[in-house]
N, C-alpha and C. Protein backbone atom coordinates (compact mmCIF):
# COMPACT_ATOMS: atom_id res chain seq x y z
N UNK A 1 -2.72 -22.28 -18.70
CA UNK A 1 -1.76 -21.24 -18.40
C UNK A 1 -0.37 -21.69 -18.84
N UNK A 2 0.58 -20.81 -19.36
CA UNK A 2 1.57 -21.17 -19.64
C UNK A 2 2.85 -20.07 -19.07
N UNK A 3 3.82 -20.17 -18.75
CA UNK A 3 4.65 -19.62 -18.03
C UNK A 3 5.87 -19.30 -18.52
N UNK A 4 6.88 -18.48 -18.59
CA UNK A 4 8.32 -17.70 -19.06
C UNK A 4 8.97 -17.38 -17.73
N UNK A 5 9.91 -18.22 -17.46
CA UNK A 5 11.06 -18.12 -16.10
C UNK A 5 12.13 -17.79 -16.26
N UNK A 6 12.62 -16.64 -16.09
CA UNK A 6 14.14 -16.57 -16.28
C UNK A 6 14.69 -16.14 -15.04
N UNK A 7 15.64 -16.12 -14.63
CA UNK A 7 16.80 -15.76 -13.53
C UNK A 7 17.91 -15.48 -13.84
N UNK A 8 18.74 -14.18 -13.16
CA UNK A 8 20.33 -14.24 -13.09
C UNK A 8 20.64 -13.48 -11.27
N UNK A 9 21.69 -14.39 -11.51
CA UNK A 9 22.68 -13.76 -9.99
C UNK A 9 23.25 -12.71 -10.49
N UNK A 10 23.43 -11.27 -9.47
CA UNK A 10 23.39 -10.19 -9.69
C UNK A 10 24.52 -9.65 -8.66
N UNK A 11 25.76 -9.47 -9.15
CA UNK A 11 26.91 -9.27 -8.00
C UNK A 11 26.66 -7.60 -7.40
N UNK A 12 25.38 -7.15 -6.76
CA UNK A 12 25.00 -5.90 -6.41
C UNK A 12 24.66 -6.40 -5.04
N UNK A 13 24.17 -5.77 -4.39
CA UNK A 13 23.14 -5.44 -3.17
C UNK A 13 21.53 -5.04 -3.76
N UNK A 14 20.77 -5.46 -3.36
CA UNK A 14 19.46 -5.46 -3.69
C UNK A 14 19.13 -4.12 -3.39
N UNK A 15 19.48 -3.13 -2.86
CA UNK A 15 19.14 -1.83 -3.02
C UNK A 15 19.22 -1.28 -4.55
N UNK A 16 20.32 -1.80 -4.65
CA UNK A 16 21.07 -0.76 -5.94
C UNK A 16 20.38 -1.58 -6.82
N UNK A 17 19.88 -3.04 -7.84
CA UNK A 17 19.34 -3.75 -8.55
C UNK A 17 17.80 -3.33 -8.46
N UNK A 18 17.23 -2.83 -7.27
CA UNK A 18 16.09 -2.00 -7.52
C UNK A 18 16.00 -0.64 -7.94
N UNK A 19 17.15 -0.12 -7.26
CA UNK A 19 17.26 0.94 -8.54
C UNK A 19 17.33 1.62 -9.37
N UNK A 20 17.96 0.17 -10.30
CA UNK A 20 17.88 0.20 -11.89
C UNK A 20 16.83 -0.34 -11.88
N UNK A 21 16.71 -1.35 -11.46
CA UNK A 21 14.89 -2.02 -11.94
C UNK A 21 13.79 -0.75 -11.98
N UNK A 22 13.85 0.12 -11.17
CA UNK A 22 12.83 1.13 -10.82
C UNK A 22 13.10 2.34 -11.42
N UNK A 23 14.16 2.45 -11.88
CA UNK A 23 14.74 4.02 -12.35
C UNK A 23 13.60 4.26 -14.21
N UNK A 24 12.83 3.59 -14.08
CA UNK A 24 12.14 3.90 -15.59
C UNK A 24 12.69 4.71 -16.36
N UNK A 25 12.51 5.71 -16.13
CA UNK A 25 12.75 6.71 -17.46
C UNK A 25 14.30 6.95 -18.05
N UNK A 26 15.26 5.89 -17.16
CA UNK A 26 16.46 5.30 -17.96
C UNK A 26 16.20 3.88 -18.98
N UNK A 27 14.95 3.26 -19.10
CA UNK A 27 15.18 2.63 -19.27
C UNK A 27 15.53 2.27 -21.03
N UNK A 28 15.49 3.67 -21.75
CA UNK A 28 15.80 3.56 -23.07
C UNK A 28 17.06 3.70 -23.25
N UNK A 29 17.93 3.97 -22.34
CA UNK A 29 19.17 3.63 -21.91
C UNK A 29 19.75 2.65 -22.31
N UNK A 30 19.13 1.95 -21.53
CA UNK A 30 20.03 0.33 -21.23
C UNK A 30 19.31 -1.03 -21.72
N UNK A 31 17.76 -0.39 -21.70
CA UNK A 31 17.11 -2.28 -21.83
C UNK A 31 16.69 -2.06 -23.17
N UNK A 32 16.97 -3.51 -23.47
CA UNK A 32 16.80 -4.21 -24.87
C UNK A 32 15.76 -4.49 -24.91
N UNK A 33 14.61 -4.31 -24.29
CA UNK A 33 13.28 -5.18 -23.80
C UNK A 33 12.51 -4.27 -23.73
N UNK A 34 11.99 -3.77 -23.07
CA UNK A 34 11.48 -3.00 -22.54
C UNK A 34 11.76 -1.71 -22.68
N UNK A 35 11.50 -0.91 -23.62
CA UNK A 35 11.85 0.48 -24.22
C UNK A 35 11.19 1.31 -23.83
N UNK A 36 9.66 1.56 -23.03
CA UNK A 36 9.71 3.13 -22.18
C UNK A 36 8.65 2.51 -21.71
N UNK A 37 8.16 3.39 -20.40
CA UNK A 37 7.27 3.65 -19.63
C UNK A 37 6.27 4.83 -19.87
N UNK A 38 5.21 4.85 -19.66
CA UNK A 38 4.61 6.59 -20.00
C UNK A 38 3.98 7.48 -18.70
N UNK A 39 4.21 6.54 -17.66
CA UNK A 39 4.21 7.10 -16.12
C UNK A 39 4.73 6.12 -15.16
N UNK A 40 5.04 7.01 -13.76
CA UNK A 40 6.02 5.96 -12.86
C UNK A 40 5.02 5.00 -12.47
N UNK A 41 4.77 3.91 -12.72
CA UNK A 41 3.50 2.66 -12.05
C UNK A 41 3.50 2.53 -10.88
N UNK A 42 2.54 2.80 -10.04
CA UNK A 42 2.18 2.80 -8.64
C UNK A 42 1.13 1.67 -8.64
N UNK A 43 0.67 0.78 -7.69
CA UNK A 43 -0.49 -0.26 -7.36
C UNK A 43 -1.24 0.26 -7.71
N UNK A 44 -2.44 -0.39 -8.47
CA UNK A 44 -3.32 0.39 -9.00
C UNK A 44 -3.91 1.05 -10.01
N UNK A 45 -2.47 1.57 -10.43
CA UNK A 45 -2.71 2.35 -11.40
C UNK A 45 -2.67 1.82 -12.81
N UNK A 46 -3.37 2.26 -14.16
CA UNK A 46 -2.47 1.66 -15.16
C UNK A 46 -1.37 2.43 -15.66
N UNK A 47 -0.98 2.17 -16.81
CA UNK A 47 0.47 3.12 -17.33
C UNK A 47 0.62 2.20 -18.56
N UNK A 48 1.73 2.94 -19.47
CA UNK A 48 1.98 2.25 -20.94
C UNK A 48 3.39 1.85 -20.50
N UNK A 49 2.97 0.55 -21.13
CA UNK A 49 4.98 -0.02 -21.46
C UNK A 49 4.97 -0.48 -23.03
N UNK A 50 6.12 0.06 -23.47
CA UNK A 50 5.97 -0.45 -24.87
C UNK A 50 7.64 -1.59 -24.73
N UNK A 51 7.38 -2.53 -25.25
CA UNK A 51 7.75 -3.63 -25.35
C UNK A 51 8.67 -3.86 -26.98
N UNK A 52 9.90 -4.30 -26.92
CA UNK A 52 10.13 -4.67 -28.29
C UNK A 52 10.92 -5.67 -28.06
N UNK A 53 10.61 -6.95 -28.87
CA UNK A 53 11.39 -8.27 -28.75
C UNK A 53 12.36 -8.34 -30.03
N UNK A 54 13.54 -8.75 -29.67
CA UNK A 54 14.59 -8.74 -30.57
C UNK A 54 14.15 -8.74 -32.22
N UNK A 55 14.36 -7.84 -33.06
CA UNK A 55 13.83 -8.07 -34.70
C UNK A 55 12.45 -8.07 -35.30
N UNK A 56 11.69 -7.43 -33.88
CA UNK A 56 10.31 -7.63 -33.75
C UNK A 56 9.89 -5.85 -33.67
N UNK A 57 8.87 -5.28 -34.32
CA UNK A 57 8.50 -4.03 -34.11
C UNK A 57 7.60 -4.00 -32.50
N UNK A 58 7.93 -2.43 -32.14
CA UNK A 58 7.49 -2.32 -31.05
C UNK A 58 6.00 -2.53 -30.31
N UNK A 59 5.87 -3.18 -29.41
CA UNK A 59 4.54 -3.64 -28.82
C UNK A 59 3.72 -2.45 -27.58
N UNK A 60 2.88 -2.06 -27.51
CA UNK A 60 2.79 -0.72 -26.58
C UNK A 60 1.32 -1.04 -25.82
N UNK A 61 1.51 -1.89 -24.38
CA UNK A 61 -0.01 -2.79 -23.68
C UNK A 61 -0.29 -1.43 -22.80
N UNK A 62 -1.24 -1.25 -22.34
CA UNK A 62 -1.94 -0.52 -21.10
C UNK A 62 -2.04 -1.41 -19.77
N UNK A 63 -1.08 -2.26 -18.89
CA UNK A 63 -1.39 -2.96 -17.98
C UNK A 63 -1.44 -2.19 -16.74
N UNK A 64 -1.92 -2.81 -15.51
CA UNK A 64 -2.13 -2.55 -14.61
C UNK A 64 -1.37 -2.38 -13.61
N UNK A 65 -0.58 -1.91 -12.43
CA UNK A 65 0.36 -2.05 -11.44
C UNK A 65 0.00 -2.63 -10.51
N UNK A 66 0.44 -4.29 -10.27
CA UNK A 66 -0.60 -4.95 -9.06
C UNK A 66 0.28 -4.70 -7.60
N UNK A 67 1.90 -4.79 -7.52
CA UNK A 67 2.53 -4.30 -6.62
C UNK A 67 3.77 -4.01 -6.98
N UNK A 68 4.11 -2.86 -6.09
CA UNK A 68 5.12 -2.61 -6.14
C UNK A 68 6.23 -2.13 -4.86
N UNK A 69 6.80 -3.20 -4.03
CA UNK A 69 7.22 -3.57 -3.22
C UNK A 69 8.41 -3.26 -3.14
N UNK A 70 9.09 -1.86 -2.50
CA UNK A 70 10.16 -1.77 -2.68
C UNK A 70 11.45 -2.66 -2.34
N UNK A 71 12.03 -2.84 -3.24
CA UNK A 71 13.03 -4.06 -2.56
C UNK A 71 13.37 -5.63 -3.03
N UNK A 72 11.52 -5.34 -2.84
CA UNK A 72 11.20 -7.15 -3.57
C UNK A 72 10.29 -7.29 -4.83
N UNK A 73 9.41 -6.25 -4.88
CA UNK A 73 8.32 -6.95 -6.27
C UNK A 73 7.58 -6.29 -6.92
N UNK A 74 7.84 -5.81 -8.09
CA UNK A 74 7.03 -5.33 -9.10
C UNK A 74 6.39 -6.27 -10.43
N UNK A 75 5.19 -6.18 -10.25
CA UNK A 75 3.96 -6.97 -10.92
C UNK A 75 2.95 -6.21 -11.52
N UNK A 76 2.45 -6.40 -12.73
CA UNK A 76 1.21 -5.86 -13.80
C UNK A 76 0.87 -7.22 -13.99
N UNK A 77 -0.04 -6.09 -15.01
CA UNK A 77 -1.36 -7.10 -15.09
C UNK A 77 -1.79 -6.61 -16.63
N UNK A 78 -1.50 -7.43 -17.53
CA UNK A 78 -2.12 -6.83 -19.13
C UNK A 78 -2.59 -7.64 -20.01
N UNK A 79 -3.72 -6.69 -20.41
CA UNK A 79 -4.80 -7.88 -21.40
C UNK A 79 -4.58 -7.49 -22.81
N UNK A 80 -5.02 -8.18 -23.47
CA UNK A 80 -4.63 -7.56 -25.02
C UNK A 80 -6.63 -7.89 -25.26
N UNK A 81 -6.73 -6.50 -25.81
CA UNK A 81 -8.34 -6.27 -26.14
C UNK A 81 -9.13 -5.98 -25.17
N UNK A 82 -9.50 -7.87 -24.76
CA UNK A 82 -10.32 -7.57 -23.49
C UNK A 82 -10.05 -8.98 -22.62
N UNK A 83 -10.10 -8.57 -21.44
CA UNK A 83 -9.82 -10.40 -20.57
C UNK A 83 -10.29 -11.20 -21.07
N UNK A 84 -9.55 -12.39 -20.68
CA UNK A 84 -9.45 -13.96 -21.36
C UNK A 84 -9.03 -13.90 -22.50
N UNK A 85 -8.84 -13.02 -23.25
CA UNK A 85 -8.15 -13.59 -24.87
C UNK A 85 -6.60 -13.75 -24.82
N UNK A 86 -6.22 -12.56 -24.42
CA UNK A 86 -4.46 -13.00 -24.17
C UNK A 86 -4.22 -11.89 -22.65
N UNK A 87 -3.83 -12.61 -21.89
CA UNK A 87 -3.70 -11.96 -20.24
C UNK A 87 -2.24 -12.32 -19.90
N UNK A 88 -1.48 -11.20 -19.58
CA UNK A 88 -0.45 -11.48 -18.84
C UNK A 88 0.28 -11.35 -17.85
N UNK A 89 0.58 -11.52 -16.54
CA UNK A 89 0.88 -11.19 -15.02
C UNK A 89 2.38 -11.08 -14.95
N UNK A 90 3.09 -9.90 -15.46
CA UNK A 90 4.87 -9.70 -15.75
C UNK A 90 5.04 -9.62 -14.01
N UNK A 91 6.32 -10.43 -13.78
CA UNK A 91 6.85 -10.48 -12.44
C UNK A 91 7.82 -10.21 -11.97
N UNK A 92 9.00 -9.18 -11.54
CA UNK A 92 10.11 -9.23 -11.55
C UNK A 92 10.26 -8.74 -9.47
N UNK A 93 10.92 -10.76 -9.46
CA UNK A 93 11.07 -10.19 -7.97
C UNK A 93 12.53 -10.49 -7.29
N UNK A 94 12.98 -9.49 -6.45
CA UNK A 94 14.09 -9.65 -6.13
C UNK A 94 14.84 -11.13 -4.73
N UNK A 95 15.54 -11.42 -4.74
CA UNK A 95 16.00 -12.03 -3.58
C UNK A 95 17.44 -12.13 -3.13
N UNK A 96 17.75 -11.63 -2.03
CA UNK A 96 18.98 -10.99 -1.21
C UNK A 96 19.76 -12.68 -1.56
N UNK A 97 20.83 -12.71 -1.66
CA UNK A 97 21.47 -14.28 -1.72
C UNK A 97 22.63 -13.96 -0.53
N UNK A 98 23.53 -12.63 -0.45
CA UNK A 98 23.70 -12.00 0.69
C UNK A 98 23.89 -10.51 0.62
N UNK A 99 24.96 -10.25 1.36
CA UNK A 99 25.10 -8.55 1.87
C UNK A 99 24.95 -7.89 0.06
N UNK A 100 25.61 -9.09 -0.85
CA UNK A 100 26.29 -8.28 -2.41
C UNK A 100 25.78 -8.96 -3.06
N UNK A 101 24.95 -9.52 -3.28
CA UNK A 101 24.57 -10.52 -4.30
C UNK A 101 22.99 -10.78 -4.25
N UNK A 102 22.37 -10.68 -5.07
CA UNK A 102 20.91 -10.56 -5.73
C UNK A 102 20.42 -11.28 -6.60
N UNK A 103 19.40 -12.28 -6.50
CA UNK A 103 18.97 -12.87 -7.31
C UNK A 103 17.54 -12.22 -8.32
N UNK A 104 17.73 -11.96 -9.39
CA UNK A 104 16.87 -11.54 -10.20
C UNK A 104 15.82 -12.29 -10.69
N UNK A 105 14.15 -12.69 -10.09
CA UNK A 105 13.48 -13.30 -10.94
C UNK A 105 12.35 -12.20 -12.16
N UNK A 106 12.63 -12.67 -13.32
CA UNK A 106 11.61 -12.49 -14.40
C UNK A 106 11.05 -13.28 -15.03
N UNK A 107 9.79 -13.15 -14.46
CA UNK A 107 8.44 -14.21 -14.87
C UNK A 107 7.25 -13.67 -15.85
N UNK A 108 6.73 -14.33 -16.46
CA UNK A 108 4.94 -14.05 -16.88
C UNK A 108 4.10 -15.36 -16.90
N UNK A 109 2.95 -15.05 -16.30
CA UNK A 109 2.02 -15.94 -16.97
C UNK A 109 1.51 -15.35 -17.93
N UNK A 110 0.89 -16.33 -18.24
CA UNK A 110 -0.15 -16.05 -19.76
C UNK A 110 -1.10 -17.21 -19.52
N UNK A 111 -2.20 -16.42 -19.75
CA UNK A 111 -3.39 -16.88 -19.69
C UNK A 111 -4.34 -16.25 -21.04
N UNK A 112 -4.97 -17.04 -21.69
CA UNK A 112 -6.20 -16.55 -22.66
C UNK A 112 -6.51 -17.64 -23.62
N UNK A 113 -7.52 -17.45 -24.54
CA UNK A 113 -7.60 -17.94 -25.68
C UNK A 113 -6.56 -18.30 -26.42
N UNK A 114 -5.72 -17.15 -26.60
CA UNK A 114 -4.82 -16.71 -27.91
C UNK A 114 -3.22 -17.55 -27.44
N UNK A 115 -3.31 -17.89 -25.86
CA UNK A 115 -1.97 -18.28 -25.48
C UNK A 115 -1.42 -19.46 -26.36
N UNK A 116 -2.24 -20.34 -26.41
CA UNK A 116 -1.83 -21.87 -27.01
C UNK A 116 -1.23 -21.21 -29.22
N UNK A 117 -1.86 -20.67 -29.34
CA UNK A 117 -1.30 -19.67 -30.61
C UNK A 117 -0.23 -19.36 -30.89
N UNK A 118 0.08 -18.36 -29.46
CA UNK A 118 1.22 -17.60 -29.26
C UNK A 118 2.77 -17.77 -28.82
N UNK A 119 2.49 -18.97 -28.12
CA UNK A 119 3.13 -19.63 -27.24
C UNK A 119 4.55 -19.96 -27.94
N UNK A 120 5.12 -20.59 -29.15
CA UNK A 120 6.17 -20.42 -29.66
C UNK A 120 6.98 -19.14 -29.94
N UNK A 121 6.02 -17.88 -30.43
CA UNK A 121 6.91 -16.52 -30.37
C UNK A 121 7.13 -16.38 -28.68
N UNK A 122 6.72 -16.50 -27.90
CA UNK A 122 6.36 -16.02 -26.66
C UNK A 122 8.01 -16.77 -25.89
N UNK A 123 7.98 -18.03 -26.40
CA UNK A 123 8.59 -19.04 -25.63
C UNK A 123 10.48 -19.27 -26.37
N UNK A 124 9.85 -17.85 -27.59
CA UNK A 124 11.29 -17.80 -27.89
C UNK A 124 11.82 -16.09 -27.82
N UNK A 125 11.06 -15.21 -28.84
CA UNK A 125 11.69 -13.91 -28.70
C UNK A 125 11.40 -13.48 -27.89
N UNK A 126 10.29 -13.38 -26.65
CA UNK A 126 10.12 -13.07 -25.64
C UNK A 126 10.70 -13.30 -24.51
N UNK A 127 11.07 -14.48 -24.61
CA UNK A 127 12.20 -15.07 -23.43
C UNK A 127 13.28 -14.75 -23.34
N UNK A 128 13.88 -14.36 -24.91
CA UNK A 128 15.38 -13.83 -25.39
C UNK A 128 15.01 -13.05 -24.77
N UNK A 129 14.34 -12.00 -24.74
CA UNK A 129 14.00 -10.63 -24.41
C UNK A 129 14.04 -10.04 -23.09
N UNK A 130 13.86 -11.22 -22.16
CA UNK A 130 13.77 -11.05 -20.85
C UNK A 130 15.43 -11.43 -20.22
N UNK A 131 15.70 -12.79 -21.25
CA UNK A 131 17.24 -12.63 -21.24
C UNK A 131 18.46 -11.68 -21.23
N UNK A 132 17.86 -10.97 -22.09
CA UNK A 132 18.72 -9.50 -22.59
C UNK A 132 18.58 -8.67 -21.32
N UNK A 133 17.34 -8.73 -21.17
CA UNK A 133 17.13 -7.51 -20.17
C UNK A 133 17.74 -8.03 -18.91
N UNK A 134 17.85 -8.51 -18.28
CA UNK A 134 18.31 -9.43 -17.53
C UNK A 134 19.82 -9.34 -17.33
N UNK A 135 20.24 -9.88 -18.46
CA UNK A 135 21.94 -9.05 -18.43
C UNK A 135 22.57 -7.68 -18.32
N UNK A 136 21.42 -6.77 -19.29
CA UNK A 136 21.80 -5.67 -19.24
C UNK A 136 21.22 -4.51 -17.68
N UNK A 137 20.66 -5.38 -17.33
CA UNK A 137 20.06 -5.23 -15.84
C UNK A 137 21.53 -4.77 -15.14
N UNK A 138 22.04 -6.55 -14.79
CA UNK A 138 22.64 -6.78 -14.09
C UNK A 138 24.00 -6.27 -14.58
N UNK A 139 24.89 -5.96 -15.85
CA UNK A 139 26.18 -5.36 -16.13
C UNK A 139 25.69 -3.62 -15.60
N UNK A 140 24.70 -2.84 -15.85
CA UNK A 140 24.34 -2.07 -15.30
C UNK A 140 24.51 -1.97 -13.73
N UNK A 141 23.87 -2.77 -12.98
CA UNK A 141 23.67 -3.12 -11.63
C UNK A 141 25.55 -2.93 -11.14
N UNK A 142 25.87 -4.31 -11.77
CA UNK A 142 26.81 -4.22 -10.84
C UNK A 142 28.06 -2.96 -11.45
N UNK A 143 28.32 -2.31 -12.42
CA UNK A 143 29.08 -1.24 -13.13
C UNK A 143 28.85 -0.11 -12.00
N UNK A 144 27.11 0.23 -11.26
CA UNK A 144 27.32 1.24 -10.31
C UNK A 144 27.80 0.67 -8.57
N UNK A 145 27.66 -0.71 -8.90
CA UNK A 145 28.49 -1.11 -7.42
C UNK A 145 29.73 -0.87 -7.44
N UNK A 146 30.45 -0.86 -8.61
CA UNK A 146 31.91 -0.93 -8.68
C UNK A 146 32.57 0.04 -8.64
N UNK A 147 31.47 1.42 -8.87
CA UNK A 147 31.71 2.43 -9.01
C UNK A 147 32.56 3.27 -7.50
């Protein structure tokens, strides 16, 4: 298994950073990453996210919604083909630091065949990618606190 960790402190309240995290169908708006949804993801369910990493054409998985925790945690689940070849568990969970301030985690594992392959695009434009999103999260986030 191999893993993608990123974090930023988020000068919001964790209401409002879920928000934007949750507001999907803005998200061709604002994220650099993550360019649309094709239904709101509930546990359970699957749904399309199409994916584009910086200079990279767009990626479009069918994953799964494993939770979605208002507040604290939204998690899928996506295989490319069929399980075990390339599997990935996207994680984005929140944590209160206090009354205004939010810590943003964005994670994946990866698990499959294909990971040890992949693992340099993965461990660079993908990470940028989560980077980006990440910022543009959070200048978003906090632009409607200030509001």
């Amino acid at each position: 298994m191999k893993s993608l960790h990123t974090e930023i402190e988020i000068d919001a309240p964790a209401d409002i950073v879920w928000k934007v995290l949750t507001d999907f169908h803005s998200y061709p708006d604002w994220n650099p990453f993550i360019r649309s949804f094709d239904v709101l993801p509930e546990p359970g369910r699957q749904f399309s996210v199409t994916i584009q990493p910086t200079g990279k054409k767009p990626m479009t998985f069918k994953p799964v919604c494993l939770a979605l925790i208002p507040g604290k945690e939204f998690r899928w689940l996506g295989h490319l083909f069929v399980t075990g070849l390339f599997d990935g568990e996207h994680i984005f969970e929140l944590k209160e630091l206090d009354d205004n301030r939010t810590l943003l985690i964005q994670r994946e594992n990866f698990r499959g065949l294909l990971v040890p392959l992949l693992w340099w695009q993965l461990n660079t434009s993908t990470r940028s990618g989560f980077e980006q999103m990440n910022l543009q999260l959070k200048n978003r986030a906090e632009s409607l606190t200030a509001a």
